[in-house]
Protein backbone atom coordinates (compact mmCIF):
# COMPACT_ATOMS: atom_id res chain seq x y z
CA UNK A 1 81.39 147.54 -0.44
CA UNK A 2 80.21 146.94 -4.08
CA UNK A 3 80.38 143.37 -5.09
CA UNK A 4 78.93 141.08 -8.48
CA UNK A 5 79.08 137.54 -8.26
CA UNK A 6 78.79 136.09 -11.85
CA UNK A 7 79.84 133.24 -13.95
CA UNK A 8 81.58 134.28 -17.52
CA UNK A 9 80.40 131.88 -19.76
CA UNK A 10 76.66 133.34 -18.66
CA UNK A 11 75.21 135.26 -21.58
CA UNK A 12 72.70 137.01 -19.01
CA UNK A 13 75.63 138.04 -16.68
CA UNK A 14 77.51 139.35 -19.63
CA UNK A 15 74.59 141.19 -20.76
CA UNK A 16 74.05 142.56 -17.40
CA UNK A 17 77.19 144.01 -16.73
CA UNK A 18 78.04 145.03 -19.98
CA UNK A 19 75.55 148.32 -19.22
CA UNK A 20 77.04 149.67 -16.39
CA UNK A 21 80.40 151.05 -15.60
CA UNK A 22 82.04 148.60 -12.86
CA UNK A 23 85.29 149.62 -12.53
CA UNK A 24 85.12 150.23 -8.70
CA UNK A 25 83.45 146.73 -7.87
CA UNK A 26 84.88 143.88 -7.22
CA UNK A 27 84.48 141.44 -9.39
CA UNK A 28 83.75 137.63 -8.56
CA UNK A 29 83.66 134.78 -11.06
CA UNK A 30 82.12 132.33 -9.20
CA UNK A 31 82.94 129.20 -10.91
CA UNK A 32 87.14 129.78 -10.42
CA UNK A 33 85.95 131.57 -6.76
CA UNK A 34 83.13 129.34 -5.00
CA UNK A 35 81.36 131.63 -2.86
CA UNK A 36 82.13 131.48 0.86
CA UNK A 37 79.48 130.65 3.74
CA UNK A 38 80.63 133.62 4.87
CA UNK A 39 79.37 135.81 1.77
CA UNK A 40 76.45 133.58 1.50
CA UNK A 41 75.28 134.71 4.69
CA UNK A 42 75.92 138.43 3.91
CA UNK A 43 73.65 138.23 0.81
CA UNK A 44 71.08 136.11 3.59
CA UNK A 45 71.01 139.17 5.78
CA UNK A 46 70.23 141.36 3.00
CA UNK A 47 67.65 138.98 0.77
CA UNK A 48 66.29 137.07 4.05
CA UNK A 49 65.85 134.03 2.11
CA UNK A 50 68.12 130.93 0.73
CA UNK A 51 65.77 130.54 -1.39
CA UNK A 52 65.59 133.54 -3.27
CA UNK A 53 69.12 133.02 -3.99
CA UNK A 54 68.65 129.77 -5.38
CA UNK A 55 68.44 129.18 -9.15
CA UNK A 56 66.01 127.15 -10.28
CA UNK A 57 66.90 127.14 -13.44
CA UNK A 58 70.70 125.23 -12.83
CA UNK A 59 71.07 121.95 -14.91
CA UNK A 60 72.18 120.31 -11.36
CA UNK A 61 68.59 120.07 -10.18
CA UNK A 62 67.82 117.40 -12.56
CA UNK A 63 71.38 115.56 -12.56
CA UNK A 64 70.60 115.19 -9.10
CA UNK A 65 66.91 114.50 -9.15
CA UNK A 66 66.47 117.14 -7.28
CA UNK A 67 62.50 118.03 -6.04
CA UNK A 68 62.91 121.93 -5.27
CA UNK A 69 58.95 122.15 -3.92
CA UNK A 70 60.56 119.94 -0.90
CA UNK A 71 63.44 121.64 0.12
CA UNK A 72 63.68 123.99 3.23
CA UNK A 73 65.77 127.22 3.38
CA UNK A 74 68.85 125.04 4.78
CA UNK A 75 68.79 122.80 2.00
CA UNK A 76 68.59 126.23 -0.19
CA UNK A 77 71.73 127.33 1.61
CA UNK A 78 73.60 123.50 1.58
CA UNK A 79 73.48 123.30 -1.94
CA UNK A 80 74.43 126.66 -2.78
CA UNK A 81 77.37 126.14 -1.32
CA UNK A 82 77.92 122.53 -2.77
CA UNK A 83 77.69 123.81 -6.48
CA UNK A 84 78.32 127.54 -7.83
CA UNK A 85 75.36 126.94 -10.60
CA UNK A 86 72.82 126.87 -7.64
CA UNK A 87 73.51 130.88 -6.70
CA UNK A 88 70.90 132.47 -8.65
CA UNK A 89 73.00 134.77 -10.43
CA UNK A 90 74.34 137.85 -11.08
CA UNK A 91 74.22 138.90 -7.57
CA UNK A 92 75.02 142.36 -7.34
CA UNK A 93 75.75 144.05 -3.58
CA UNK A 94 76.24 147.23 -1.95
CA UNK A 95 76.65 148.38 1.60
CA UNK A 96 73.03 147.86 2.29
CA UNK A 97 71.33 146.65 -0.96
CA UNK A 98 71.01 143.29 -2.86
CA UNK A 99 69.81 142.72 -6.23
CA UNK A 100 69.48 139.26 -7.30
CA UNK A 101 69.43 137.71 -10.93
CA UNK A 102 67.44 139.19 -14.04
CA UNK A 103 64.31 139.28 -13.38
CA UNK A 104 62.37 142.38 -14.51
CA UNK A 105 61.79 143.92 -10.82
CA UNK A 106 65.56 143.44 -10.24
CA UNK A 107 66.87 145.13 -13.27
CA UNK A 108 64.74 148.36 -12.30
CA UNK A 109 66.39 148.43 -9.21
CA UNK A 110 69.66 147.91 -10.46
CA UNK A 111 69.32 150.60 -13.34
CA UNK A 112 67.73 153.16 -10.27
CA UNK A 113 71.48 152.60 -8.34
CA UNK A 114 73.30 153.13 -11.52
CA UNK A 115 71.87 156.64 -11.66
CA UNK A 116 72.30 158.19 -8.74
């Protein structure tokens, strides 16, 4: 299994996936797609935190007056679900292996997979 969850209005995702060849992943846009509580608990098992999925950058946190410092990891997971700009994103997945938005240590990780 080789999944990316992205949005395609997202510069970063474009940018992203733009450097690697993804022809044999599948592809899901998550704002015509929501993700599933099924997938989101595939991408728990492998990150072992809600919150490290969650984006705390999404413009919904302060529409919603949202205080991040007081949620627990099932709020995390509840609002991922409610809104697709919550998933911190892109999310890219293999068999065994996430790798979760664009942060620095993620990208080095990603690039690593890309050349084996």
């Amino acid at each position: 299994m080789k999944k990316v969850y992205y949005l395609k209005n997202c510069g970063t995702c474009k940018k992203i996936m733009a450097q690697y060849d993804l022809s044999d992943w599948e592809l899901r846009e998550l704002k015509t797609q929501p993700i599933t509580e099924e997938e989101l608990k595939e991408m728990h098992q492998l990150s072992h935190s809600y919150e490290s999925l969650f984006s705390k950058r999404s413009t919904q946190i302060k529409a919603r007056g949202i205080e991040v410092s007081k949620l627990d990891e099932e709020g995390f997971k509840n609002l991922i679900l409610d809104h697709y700009s919550f998933l911190k994103r892109p999310v890219f997945i293999t068999d065994n292996q996430i790798m979760i938005g664009s942060d620095k240590k993620n990208l080095e990780v990603l690039e690593n997979f890309f050349k084996k």
